[in-house]
Protein backbone atom coordinates (compact mmCIF):
# COMPACT_ATOMS: atom_id res chain seq x y z
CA UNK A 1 10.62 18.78 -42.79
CA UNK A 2 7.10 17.86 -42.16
CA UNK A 3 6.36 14.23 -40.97
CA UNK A 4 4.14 11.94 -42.78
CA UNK A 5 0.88 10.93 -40.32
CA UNK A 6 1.27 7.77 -38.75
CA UNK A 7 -1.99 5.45 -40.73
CA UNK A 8 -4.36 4.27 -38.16
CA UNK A 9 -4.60 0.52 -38.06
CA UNK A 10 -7.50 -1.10 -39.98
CA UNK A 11 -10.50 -3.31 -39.07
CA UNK A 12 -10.82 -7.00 -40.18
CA UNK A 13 -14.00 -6.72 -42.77
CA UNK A 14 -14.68 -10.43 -42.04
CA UNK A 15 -17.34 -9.59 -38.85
CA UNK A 16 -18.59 -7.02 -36.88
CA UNK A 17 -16.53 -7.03 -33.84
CA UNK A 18 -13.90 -5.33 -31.73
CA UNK A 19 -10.13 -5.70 -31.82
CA UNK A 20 -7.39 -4.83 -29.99
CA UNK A 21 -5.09 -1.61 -30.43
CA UNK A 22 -1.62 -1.52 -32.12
CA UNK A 23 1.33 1.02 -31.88
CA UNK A 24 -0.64 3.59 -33.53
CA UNK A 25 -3.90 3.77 -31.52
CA UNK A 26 -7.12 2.59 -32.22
CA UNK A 27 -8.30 2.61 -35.55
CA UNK A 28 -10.18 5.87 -36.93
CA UNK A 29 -14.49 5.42 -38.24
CA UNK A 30 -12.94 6.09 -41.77
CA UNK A 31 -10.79 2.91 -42.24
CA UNK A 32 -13.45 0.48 -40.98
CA UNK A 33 -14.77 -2.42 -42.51
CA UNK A 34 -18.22 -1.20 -44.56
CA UNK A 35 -20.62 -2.67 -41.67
CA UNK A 36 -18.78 -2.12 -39.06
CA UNK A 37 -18.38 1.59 -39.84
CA UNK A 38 -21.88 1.69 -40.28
CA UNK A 39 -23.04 0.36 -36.92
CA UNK A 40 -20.35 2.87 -35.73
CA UNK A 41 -21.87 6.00 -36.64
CA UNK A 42 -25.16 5.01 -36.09
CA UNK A 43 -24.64 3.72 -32.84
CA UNK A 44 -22.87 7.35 -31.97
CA UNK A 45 -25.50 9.77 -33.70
CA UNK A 46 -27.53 7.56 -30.83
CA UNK A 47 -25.26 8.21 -28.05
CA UNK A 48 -25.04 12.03 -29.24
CA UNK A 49 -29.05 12.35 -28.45
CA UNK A 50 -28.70 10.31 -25.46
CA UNK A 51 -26.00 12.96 -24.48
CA UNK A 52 -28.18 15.61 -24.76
CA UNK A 53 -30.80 14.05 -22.73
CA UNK A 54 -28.06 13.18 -20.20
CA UNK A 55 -26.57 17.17 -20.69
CA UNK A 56 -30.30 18.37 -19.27
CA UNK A 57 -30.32 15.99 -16.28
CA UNK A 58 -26.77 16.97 -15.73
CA UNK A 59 -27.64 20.81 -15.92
CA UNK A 60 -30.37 20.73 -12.87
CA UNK A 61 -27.36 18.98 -11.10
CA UNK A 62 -24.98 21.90 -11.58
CA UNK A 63 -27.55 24.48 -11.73
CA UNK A 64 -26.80 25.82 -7.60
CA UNK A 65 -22.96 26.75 -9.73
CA UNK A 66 -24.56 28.22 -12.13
CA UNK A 67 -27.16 30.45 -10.22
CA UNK A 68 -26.83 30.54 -6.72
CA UNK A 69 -24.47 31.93 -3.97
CA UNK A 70 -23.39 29.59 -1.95
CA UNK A 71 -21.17 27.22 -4.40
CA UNK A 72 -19.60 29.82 -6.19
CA UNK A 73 -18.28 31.26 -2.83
CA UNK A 74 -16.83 27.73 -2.07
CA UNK A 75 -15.29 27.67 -5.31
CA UNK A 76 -13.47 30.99 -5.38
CA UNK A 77 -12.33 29.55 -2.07
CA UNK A 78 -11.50 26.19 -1.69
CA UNK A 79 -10.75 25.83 -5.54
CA UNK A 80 -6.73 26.90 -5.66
CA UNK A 81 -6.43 24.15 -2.82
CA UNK A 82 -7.05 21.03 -5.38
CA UNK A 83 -4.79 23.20 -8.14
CA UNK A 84 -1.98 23.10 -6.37
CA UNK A 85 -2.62 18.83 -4.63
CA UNK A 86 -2.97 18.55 -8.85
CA UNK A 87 0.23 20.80 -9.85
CA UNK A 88 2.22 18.60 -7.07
CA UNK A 89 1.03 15.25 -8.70
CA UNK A 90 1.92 13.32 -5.48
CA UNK A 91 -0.80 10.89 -5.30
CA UNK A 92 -0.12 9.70 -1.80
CA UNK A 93 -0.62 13.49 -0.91
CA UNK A 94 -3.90 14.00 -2.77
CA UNK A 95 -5.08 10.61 -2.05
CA UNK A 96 -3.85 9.34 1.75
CA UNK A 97 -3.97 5.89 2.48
CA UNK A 98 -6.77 5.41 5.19
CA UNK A 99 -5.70 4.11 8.51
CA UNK A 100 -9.18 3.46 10.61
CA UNK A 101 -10.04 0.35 10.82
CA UNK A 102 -13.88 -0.64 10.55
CA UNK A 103 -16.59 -3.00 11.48
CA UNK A 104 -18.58 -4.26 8.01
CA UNK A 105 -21.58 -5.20 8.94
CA UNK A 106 -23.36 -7.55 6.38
CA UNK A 107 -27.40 -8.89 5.69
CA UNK A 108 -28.35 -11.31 2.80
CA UNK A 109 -28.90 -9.64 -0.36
CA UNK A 110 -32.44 -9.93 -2.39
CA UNK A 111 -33.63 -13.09 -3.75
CA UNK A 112 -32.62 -12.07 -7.52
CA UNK A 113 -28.81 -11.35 -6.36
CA UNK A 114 -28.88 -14.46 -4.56
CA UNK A 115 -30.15 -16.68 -7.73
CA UNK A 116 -27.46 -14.80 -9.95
CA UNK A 117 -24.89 -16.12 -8.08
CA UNK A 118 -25.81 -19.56 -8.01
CA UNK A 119 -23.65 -22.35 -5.37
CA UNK A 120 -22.65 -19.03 -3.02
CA UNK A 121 -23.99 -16.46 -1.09
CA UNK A 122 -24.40 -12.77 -1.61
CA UNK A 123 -24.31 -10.84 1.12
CA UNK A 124 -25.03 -6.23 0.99
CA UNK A 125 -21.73 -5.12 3.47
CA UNK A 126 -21.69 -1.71 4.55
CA UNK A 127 -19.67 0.51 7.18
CA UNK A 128 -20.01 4.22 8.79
CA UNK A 129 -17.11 5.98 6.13
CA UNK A 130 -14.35 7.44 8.69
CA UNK A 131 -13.77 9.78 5.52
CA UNK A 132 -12.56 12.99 6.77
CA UNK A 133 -12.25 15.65 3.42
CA UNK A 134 -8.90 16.11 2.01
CA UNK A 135 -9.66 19.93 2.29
CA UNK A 136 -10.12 20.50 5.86
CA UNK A 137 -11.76 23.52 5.54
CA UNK A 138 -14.89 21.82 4.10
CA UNK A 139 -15.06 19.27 6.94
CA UNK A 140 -17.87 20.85 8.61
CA UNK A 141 -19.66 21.10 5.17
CA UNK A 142 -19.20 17.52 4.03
CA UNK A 143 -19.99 15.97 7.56
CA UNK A 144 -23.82 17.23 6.58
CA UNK A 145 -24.36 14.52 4.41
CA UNK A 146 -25.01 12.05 6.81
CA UNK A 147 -26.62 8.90 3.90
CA UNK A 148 -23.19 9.57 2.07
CA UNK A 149 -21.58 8.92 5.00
CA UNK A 150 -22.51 4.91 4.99
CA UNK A 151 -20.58 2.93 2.61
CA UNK A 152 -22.55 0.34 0.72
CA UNK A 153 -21.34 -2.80 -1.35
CA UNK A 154 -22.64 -6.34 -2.67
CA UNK A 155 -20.50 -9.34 -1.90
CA UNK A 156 -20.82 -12.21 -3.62
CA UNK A 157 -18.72 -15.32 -2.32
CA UNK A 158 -18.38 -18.89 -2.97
CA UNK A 159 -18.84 -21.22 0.04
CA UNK A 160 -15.24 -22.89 -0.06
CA UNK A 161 -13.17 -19.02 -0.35
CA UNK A 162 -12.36 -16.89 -0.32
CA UNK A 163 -11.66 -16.69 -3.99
CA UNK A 164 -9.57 -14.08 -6.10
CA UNK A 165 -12.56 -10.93 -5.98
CA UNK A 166 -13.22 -9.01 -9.00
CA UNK A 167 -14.61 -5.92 -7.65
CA UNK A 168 -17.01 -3.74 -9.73
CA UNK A 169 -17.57 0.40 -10.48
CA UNK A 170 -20.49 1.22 -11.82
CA UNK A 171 -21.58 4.58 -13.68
CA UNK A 172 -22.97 7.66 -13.16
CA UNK A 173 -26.43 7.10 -12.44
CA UNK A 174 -25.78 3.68 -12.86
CA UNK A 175 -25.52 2.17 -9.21
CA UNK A 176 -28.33 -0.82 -9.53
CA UNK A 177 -26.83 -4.25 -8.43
CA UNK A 178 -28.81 -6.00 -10.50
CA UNK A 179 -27.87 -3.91 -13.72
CA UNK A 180 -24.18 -4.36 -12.92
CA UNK A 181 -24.47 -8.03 -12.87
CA UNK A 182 -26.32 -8.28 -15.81
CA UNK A 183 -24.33 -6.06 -18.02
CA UNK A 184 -20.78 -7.23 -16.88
CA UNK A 185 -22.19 -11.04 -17.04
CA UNK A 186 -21.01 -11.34 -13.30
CA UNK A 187 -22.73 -14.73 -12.94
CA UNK A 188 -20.72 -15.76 -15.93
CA UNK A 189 -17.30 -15.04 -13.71
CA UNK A 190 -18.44 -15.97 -10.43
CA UNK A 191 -18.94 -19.29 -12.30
CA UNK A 192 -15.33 -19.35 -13.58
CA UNK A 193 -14.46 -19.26 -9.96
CA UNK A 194 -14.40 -15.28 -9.32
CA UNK A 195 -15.77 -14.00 -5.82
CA UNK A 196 -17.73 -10.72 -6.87
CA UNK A 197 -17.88 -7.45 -4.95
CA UNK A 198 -19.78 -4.73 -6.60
CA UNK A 199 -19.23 -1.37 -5.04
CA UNK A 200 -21.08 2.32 -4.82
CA UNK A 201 -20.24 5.08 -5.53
CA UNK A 202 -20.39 8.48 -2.88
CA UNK A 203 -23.88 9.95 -3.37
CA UNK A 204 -25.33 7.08 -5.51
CA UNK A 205 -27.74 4.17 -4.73
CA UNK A 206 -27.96 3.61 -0.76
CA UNK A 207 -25.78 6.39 -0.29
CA UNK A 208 -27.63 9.42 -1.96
CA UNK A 209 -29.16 11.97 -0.06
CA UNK A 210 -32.96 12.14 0.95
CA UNK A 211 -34.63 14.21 -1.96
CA UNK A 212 -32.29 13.43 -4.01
CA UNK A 213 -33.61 13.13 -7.47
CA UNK A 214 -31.97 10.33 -8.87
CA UNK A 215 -29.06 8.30 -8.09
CA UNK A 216 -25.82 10.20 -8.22
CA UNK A 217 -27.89 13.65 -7.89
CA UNK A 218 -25.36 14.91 -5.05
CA UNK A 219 -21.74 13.51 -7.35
CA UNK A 220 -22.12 16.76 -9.37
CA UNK A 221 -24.11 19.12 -7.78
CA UNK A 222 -21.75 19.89 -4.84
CA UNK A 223 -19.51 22.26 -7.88
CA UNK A 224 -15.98 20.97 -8.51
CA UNK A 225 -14.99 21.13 -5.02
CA UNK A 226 -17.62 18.16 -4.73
CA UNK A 227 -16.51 16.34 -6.98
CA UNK A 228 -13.19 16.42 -6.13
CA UNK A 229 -14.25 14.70 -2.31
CA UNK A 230 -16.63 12.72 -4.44
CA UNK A 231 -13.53 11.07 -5.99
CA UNK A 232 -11.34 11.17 -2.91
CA UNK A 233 -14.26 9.44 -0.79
CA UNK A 234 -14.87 7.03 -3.27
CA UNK A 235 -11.13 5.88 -3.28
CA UNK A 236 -10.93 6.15 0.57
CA UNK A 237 -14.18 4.14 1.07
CA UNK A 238 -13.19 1.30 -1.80
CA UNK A 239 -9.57 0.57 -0.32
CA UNK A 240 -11.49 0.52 3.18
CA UNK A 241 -13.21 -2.51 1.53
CA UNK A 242 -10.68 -3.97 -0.20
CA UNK A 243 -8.65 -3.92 3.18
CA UNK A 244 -11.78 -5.78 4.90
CA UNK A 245 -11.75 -8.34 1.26
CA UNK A 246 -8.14 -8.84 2.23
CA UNK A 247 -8.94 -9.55 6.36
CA UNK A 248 -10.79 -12.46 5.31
CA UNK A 249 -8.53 -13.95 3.15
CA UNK A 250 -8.78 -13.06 -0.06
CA UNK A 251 -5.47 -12.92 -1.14
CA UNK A 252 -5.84 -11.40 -5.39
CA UNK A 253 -7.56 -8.47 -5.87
CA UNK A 254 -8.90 -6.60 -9.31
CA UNK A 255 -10.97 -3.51 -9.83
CA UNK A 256 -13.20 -2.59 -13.27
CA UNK A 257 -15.39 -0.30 -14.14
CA UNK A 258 -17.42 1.84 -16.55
CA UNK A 259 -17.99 5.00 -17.30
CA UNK A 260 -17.32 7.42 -14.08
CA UNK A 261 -16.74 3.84 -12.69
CA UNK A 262 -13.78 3.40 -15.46
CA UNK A 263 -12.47 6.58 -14.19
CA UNK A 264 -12.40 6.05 -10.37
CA UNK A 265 -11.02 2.45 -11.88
CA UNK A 266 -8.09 4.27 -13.74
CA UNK A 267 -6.99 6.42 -10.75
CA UNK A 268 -7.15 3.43 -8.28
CA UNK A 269 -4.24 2.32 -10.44
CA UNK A 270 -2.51 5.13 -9.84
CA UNK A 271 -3.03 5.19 -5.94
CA UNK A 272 -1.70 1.21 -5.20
CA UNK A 273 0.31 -1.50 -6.84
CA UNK A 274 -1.73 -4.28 -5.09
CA UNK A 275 -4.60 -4.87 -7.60
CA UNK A 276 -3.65 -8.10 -10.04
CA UNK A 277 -5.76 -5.71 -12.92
CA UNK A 278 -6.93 -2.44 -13.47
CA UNK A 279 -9.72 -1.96 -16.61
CA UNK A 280 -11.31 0.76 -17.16
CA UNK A 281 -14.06 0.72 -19.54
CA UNK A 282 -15.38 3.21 -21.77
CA UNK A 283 -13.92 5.71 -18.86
CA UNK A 284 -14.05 8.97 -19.06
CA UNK A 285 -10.30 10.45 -18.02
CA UNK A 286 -10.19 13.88 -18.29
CA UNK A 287 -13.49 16.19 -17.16
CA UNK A 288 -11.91 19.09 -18.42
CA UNK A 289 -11.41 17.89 -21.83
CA UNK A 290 -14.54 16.26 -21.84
CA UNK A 291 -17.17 19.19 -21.30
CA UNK A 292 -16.47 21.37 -24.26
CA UNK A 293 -18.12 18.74 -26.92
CA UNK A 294 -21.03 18.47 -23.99
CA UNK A 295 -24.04 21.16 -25.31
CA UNK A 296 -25.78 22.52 -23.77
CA UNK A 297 -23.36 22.02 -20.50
CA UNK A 298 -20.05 23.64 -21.79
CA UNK A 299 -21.77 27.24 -22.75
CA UNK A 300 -24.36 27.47 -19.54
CA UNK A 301 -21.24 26.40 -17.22
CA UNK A 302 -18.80 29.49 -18.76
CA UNK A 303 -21.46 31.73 -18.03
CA UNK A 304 -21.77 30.17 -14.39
CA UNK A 305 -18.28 30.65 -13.79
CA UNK A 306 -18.53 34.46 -15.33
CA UNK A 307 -21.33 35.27 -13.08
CA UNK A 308 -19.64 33.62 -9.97
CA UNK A 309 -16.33 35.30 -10.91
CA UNK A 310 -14.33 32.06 -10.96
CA UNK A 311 -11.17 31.94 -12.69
CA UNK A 312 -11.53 29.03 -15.77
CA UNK A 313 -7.96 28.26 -16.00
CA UNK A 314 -8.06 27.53 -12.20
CA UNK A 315 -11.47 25.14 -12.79
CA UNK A 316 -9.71 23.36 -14.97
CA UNK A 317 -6.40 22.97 -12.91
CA UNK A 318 -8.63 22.27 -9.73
CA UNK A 319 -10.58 19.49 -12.18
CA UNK A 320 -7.16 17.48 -12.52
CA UNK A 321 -6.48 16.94 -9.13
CA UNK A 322 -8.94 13.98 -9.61
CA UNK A 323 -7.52 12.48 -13.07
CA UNK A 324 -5.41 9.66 -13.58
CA UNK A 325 -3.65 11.60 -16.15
CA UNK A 326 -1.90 13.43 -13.27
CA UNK A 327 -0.14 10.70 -11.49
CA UNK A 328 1.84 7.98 -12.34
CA UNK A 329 -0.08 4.52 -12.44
CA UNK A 330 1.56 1.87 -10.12
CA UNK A 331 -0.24 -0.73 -11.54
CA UNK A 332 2.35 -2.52 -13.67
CA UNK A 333 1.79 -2.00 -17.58
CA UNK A 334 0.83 -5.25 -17.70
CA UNK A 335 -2.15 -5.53 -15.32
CA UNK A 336 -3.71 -2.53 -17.41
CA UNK A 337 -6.57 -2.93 -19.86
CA UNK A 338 -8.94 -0.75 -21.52
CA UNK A 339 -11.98 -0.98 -23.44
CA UNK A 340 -13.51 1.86 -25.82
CA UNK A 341 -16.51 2.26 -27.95
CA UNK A 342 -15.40 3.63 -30.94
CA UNK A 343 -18.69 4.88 -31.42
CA UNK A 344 -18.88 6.64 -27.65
CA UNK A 345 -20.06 9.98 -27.25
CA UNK A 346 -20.01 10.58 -23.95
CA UNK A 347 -16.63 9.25 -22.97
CA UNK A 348 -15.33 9.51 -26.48
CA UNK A 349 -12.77 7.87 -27.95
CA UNK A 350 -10.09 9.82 -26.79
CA UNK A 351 -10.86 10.17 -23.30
CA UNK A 352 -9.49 6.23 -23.37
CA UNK A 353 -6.57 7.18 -26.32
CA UNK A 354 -5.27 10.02 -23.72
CA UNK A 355 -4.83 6.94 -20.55
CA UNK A 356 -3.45 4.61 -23.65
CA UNK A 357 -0.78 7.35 -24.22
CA UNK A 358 -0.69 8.18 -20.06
CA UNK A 359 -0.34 4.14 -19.76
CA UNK A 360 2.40 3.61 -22.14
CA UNK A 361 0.39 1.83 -24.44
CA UNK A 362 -1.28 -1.05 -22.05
CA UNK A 363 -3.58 -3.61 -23.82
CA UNK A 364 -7.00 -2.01 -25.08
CA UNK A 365 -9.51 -3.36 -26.82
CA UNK A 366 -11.96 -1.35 -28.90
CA UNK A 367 -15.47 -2.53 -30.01
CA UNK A 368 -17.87 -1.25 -32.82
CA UNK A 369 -20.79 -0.18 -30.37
CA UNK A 370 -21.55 3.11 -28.32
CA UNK A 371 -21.45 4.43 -24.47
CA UNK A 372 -24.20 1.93 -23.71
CA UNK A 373 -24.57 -0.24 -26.91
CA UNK A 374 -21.19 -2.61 -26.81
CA UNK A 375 -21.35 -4.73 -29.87
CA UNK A 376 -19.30 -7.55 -29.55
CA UNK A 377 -19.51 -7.53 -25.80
CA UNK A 378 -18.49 -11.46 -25.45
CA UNK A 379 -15.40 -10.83 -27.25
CA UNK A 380 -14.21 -8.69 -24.44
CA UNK A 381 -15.46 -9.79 -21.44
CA UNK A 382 -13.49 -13.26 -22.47
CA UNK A 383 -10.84 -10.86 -23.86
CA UNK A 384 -10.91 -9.75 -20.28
CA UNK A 385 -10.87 -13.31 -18.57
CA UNK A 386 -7.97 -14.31 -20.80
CA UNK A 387 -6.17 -11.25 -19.79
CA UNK A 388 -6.80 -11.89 -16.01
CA UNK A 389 -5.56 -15.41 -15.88
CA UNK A 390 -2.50 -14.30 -17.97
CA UNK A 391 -1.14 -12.00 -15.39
CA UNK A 392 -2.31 -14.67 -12.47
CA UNK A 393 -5.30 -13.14 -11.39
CA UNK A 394 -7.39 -16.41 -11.72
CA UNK A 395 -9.10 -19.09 -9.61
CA UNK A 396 -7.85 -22.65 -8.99
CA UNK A 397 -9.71 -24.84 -12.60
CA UNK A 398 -10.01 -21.59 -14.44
CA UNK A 399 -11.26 -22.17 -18.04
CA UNK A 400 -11.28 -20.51 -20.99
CA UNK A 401 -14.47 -21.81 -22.93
């Protein structure tokens, strides 16, 4: 006997705005309200050209897999070792928890950093990464990036802390301080009482290599085996911070981010217990998944792997080694949040339904905008505040308004 499909929840027609998931999901463009459907798929034929656009820069990125030597050989090599961390699905194994112990060494940040975070100081920390590669046959390799090597974030602090820190993941591409802040309305939480510490990414900002041409250049073009160190740097090199956050005082840490930030945000979760809240927003979760809607990548990338005679079942098993879908989150239930454009088309809606499912249904919130349009952004960022303080993750006078 066939089951009847489960209806997807509907959307209050009294505004345009977001609202938060039920037992079945998120709700589906169809059963909007009128104008909120509208400024759906409007706002994702938008993100579908901005995809494209994003597809090309992507492509010059990935285009040593696709026509060179060098990579492919790496891959055919190195590749079965992330397959089988990913097939194990012990986190602790494919993610160790660094030991070393290192000296931060901080300057004052720029003038517009300092006046964002008004009554505190913002300082740009930074330490030489100890970050030796999970694969130790590409230690020689990865040593060569010697930029990458430094580990750059922006603290901001109030002068009484410390203060329960909100730290910060920003995008692909997307490693400016000053956008962060703006977009995430960090001067709105560091006035509630939050300290701030907005991190970067392996390859991205301070950290990219000379030449590079654009921010995050070197996060894709190393093939899968560099992005799979990418990841494992970039959770190595945050915890190294969080442990120096935690030196000093602060006593509550949480982590958010968006984008490639929501997904390093979503497999943090997975790696330690300790942070008060994990959200991810608009992440994407699953690579693999995510590059067949992605023209002109998915097609030019098959015939890279044909030409380099690399197995695509393996690419794809390697490619999970770096999802949270493959471990088990440690993050209580309850400290987990997402957020999801329902009109996103570059982490698409059910990049953020699969961690709902991989979550055990955790709180998300959904919103009527796009990858980089989010309509009825105040709803959750104090959707997100409200959420915080609930589970304790708040500063002494917190308030709501």
């Amino acid at each position: 006997m066939t089951e009847a499909p489960v209806s997807r929840p509907a959307a209050s027609p009294r505004r345009l705005g977001g609202g938060d998931a039920t037992a079945t999901g998120i709700p589906a463009i169809a059963d909007l309200a009128p104008m909120t459907r509208l400024v759906t798929e409007t706002t994702a034929a938008a993100d579908i050209a901005f995809r494209t656009a994003g597809c090309i820069t992507l492509l010059a990125s990935i285009a040593p897999v696709v026509i060179g030597h060098t990579v492919p050989a790496r891959e055919r090599d190195n590749l079965p070792f992330y397959a089988e961390l990913a097939d194990n699905g012990d986190v602790d194994q494919s993610f160790p928890r660094p030991t070393e112990r290192v000296l931060v060494r901080s300057r004052p940040a720029n003038p517009f950093a300092r006046a964002m975070a008004s009554g505190g100081t913002v300082e740009n920390i930074s330490f030489q990464s100890p970050y030796q590669t999970v694969n130790p046959a590409l230690g020689d390799w990865w040593s060569g990036f010697r930029t990458n090597a430094v580990a750059h974030a922006q603290h901001w602090r109030h002068l009484d802390g410390p203060r329960p820190t909100l730290c910060v993941i920003h995008g692909f591409m997307g490693s400016a301080y000053l956008l962060n802040s703006a977009f995430f309305a960090l001067s709105w939480f560091f006035q509630q009482g939050y300290d701030v510490l907005l991190y970067t990414l392996p390859f991205h900002g301070q950290r990219a290599e000379r030449f590079s041409p654009f921010s995050g250049h070197g996060f894709f073009s190393h093939g899968i085996c560099g992005v799979n160190e990418s990841m494992a740097q970039a959770i190595h090199d945050f915890r190294l911070f969080t442990d120096y956050l935690e030196s000093t005082g602060v006593q509550q840490i949480g982590v958010t981010g968006i984008s490639l930030g929501g997904y390093t945000t979503a497999l943090l979760a997975a790696t330690d217990d300790k942070w008060q809240v994990a959200i991810p927003n608009v992440p994407v979760t699953s690579i693999g998944d995510l590059l067949p809607g992605w023209l002109p990548i998915q097609p030019v990338l098959n015939q890279g792997l044909r030409w380099g005679s690399i197995d695509k079942e393996l690419t794809l098993r390697a490619l999970r080694y770096s999802s949270a879908l493959t471990y088990p989150p440690r993050v209580p239930q309850d400290r987990r949040f997402i957020v999801v454009g329902l009109g996103d088309r570059l982490a698409p809606p059910k990049q953020s339904e699969m961690l709902w499912e991989h979550w055990d249904h955790s709180q998300l919130h959904w919103f009527p905008g796009n990858h980089i349009l989010h309509l009825g952004q105040p709803d959750y960022l104090r959707s997100m505040a409200r959420f915080m303080s609930a589970r304790g993750f708040a500063p002494p006078g917190w308030s709501r308004n």
